[in-house]
Protein backbone atom coordinates (compact mmCIF):
# COMPACT_ATOMS: atom_id res chain seq x y z
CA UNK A 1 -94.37 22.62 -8.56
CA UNK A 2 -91.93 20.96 -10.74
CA UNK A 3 -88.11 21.11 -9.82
CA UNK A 4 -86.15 21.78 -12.90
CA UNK A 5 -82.36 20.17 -12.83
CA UNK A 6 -79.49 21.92 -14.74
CA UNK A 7 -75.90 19.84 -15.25
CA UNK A 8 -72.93 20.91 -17.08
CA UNK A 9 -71.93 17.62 -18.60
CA UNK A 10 -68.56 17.28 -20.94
CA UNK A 11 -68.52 16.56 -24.75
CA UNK A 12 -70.53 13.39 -25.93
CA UNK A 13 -67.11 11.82 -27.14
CA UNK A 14 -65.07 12.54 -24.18
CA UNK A 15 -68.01 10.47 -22.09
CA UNK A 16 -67.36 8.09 -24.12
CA UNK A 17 -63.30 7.80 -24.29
CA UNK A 18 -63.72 8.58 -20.59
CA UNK A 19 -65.81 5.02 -20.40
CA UNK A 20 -63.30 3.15 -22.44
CA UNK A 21 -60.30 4.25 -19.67
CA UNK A 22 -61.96 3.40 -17.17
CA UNK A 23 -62.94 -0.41 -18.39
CA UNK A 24 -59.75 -1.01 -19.69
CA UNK A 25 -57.66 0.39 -16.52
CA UNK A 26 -59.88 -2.50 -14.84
CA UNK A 27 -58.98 -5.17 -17.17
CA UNK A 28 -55.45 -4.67 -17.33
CA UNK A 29 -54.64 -3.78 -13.38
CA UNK A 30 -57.15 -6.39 -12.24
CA UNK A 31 -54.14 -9.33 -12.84
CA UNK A 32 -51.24 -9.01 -10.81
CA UNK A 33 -47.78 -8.73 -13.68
CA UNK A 34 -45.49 -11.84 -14.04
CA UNK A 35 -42.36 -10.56 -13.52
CA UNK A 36 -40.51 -13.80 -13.46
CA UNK A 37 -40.49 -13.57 -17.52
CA UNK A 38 -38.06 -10.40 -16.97
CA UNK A 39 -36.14 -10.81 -13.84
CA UNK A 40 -32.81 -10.69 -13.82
CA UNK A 41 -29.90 -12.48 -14.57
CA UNK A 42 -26.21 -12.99 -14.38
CA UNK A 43 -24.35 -14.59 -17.54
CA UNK A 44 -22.46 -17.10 -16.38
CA UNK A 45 -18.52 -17.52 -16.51
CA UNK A 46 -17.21 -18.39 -20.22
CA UNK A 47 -15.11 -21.70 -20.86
CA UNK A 48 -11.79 -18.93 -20.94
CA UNK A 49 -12.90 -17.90 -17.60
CA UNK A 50 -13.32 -20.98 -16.05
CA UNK A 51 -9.86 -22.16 -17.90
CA UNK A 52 -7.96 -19.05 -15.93
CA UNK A 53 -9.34 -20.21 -12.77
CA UNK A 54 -8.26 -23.78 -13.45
CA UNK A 55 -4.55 -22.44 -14.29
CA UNK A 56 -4.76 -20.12 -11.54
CA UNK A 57 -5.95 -22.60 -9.02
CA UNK A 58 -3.68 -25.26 -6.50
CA UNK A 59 -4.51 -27.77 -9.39
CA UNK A 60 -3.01 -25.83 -12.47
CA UNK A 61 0.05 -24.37 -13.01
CA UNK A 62 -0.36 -20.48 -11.80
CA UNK A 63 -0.03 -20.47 -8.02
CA UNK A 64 2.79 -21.56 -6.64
CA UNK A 65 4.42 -22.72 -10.05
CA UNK A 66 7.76 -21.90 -9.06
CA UNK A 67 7.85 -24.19 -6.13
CA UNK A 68 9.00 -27.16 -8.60
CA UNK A 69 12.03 -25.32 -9.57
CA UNK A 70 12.76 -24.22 -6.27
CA UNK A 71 13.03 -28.00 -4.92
CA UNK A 72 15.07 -28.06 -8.06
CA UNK A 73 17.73 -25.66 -7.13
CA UNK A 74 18.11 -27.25 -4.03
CA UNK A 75 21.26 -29.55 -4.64
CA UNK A 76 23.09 -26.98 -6.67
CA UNK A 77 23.42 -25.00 -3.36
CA UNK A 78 25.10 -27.31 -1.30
CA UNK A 79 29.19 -28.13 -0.18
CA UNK A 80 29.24 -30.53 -2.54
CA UNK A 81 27.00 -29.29 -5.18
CA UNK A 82 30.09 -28.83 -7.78
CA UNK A 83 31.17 -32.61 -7.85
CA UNK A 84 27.91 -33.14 -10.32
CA UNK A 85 29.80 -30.93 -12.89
CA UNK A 86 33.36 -31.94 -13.21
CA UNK A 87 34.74 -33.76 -15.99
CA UNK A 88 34.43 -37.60 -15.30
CA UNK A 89 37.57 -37.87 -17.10
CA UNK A 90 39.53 -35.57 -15.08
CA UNK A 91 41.62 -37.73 -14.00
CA UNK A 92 42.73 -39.28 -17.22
CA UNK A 93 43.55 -36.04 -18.44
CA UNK A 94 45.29 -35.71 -15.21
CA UNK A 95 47.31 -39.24 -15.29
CA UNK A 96 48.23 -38.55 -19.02
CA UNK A 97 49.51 -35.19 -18.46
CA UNK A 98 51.67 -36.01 -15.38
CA UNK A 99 53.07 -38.99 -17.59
CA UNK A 100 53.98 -36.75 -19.98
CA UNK A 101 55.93 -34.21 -18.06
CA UNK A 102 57.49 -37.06 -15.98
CA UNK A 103 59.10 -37.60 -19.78
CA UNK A 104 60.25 -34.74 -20.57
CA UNK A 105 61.59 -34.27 -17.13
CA UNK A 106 63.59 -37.34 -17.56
CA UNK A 107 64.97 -36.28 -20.91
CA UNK A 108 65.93 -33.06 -19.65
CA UNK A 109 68.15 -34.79 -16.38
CA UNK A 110 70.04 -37.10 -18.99
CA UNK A 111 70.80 -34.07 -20.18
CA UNK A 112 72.24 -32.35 -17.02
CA UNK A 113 74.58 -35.65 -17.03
CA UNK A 114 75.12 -35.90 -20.49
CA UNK A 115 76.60 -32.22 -20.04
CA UNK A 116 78.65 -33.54 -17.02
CA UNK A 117 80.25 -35.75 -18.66
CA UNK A 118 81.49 -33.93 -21.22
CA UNK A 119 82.41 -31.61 -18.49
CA UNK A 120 84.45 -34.47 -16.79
CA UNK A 121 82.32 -33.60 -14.06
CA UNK A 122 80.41 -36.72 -13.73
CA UNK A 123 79.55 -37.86 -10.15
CA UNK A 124 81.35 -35.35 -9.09
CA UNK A 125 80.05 -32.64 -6.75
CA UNK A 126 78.54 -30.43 -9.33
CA UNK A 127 77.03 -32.96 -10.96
CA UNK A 128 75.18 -34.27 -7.88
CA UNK A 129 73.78 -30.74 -6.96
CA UNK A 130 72.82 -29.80 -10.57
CA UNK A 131 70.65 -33.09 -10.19
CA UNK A 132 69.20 -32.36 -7.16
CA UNK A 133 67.92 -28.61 -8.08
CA UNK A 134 66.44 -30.14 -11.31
CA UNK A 135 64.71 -32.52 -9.27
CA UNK A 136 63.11 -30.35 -6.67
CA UNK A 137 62.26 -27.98 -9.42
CA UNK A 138 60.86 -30.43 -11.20
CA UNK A 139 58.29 -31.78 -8.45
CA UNK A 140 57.65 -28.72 -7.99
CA UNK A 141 56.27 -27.59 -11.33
CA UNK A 142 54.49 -31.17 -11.16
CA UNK A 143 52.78 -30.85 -8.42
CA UNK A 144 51.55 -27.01 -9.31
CA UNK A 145 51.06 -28.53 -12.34
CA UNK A 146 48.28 -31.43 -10.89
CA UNK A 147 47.06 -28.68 -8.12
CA UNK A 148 46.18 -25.58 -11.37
CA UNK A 149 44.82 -28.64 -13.95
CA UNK A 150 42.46 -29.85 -10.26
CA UNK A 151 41.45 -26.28 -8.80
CA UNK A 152 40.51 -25.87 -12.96
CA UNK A 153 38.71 -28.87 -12.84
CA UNK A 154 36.78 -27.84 -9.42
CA UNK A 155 36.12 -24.05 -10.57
CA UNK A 156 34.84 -25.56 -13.69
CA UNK A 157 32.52 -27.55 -10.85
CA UNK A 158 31.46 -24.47 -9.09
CA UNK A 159 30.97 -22.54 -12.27
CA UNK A 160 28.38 -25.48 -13.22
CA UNK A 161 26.70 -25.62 -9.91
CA UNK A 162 26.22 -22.12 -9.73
CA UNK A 163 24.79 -21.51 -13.47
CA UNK A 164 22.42 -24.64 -12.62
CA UNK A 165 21.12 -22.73 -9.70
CA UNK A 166 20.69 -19.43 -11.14
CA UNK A 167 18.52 -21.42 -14.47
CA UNK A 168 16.70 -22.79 -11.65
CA UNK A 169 15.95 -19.32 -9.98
CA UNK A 170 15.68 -17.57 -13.28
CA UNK A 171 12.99 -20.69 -14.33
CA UNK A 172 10.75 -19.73 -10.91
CA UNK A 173 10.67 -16.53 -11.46
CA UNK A 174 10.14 -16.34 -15.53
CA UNK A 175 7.52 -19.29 -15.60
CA UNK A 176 4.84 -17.94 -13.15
CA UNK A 177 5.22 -14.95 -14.94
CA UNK A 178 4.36 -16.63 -18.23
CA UNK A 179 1.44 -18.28 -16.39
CA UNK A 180 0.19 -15.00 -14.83
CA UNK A 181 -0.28 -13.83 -18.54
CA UNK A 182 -1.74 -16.65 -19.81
CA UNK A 183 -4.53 -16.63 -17.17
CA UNK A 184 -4.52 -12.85 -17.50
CA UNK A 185 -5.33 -13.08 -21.09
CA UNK A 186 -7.46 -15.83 -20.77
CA UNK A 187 -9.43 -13.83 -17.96
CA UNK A 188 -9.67 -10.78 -19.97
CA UNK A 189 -10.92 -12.20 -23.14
CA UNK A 190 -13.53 -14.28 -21.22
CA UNK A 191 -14.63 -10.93 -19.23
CA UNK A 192 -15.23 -9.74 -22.69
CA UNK A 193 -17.31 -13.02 -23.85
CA UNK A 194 -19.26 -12.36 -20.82
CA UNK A 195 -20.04 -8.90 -20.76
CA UNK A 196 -21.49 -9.65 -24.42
CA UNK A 197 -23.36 -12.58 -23.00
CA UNK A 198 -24.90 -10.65 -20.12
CA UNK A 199 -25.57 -7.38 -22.91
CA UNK A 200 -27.89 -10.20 -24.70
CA UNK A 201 -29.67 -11.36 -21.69
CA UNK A 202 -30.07 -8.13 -20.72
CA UNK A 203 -31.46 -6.73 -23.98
CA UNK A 204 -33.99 -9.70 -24.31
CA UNK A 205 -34.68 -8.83 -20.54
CA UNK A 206 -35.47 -5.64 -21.29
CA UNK A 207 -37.74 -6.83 -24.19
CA UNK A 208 -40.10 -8.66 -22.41
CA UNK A 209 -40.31 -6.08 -19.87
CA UNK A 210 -41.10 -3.80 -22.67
CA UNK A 211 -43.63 -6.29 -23.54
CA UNK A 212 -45.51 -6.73 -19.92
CA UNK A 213 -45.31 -2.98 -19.67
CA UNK A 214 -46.95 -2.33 -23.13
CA UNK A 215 -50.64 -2.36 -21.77
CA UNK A 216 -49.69 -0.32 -18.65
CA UNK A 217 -47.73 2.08 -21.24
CA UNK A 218 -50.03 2.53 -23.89
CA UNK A 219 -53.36 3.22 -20.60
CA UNK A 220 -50.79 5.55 -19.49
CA UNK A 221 -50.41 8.04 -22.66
CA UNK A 222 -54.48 6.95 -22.92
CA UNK A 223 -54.78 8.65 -19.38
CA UNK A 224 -52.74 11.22 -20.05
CA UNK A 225 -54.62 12.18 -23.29
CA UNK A 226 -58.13 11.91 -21.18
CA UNK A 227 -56.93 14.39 -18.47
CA UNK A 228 -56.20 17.07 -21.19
CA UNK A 229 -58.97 16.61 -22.92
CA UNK A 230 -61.02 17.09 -19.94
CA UNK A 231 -59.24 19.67 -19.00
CA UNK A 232 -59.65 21.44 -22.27
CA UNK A 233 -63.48 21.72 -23.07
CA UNK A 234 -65.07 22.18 -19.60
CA UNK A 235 -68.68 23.24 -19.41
CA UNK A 236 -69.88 22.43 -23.12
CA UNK A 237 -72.99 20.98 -23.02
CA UNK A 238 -76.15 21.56 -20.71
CA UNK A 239 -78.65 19.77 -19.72
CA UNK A 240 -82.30 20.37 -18.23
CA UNK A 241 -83.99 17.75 -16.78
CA UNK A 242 -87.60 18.09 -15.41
CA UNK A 243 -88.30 15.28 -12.81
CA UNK A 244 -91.72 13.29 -13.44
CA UNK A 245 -94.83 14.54 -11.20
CA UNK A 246 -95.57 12.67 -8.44
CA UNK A 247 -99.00 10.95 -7.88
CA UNK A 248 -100.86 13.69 -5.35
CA UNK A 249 -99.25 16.18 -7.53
CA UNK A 250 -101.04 14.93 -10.89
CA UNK A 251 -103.84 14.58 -8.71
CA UNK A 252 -103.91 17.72 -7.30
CA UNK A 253 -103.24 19.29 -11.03
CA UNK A 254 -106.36 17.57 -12.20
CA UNK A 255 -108.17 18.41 -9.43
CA UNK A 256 -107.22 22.58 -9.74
CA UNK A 257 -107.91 22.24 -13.92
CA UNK A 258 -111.36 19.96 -13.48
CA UNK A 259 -112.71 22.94 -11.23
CA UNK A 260 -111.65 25.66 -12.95
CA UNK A 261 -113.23 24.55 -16.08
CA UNK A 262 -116.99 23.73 -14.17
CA UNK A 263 -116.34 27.04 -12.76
CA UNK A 264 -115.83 28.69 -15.92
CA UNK A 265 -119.45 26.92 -17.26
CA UNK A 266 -121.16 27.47 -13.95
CA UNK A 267 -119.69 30.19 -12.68
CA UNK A 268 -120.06 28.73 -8.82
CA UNK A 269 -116.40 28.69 -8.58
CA UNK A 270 -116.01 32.08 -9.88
CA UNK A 271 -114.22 34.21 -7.54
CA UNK A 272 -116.06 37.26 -7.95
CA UNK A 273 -119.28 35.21 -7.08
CA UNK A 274 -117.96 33.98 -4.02
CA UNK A 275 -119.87 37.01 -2.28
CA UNK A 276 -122.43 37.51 -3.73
């Protein structure tokens, strides 16, 4: 007895979409993806950059730039620091000035005897110690006169030393400073260069990745569609199928149709005759 087959089979089209996923999921998964076209990269330090760490470094000027005027400073700090800044004609002003008051001190003792003798005191007594109190006064304002013009000359001396010194300080402490924001603006500025150099490698990174992926993409949304479709017309076609006979079944057939047609002539294969 035939065996009759009965199969719920989807939409023609969907069969055939179905096909086309599955060939091309093959083809485009069957080649392991180059990623070496999208890996990666760093952008590499800008000329600035590279400039900052120069100035910043043991060969530029940035680190330890105020050792130079440190060493500097050095002999404007010792005992005898202030003889560097005294007048190298001190001394001629000195000599010239003592001259000058050794004249006028002389004029001024003529006088003391010019006023003794009209005094008729001349040699006498009077006369003698006038002379002598002029003349001790008169070394006296001399020499304070020589020790205020030298203790001038040496404060002047000091004075110089000490402003030398304090340039000196002031120059290694303001000149790293003005390095620091050279290489500070210098590093900044090549940060900047380089975060726009890495946003291009990274956007044609991400291109070529979008590339590769294309394929992979495009089966995805090709998958996805396939699933819903499936999913949305279940059951609309069905199909019978009768398998073929087999050869002692044909045989058999023929067999069981041959007699009942001599049978139906004859009537020896009648049933009813069968007992008679």
């Amino acid at each position: 007895m035939p065996v009759q087959q009965t199969q719920i089979l989807p939409a023609p089209f969907l069969g055939d979409i179905s096909q086309q996923y599955a060939k091309e999921l093959g083809s485009v998964t069957g080649a392991p993806l180059q990623t070496g076209a999208f890996a990666p990269t760093v952008a590499p330090q800008t000329g600035l950059q590279e400039q900052a760490t120069t100035l910043a470094g043991t060969q530029g000027k940035g680190i330890g730039a105020f050792e130079q005027y440190l060493t500097a400073a050095e002999p404007y700090a010792g005992p005898d620091a202030y003889k560097q800044f005294m007048s190298p004609y001190q001394q001629q002003v000195i000599d010239a000035t003592m001259t000058s008051f050794d004249k006028q001190a002389a004029m001024q003792r003529r006088g003391i005897s010019d006023r003794a003798l009209q005094a008729g005191a001349y040699g006498g007594a009077r006369h003698g110690i006038a002379e002598s109190e002029y003349d001790a006064a008169s070394d006296m304002n001399r020499n304070l006169m020589e020790y205020q013009m030298r203790q001038q000359g040496y404060g002047q001396g000091i004075a110089g030393a000490q402003t030398a010194f304090g340039q000196q300080q002031q120059l290694a402490q303001t000149v790293p400073g003005m390095y620091q924001q050279d290489i500070s603006t210098l590093g900044r500025v090549g940060a900047t260069d380089q975060a726009q150099a890495q946003a291009e490698a990274d956007a044609i990174r991400e291109g070529k990745r979008m590339e590769a992926y294309e394929p992979y993409e495009r089966l995805g949304y090709l998958g996805t569609g396939v699933t819903g479709l499936l999913g949305g017309y279940p059951g609309q076609y069905q199909s019978t199928v009768t398998p073929n006979p087999t050869p002692l079944q044909s045989a058999l057939g023929i067999g069981a149709t041959g007699a009942g047609i001599y049978g139906a002539v004859t009537g020896k294969y009648n049933p009813m005759n069968m007992f008679q």
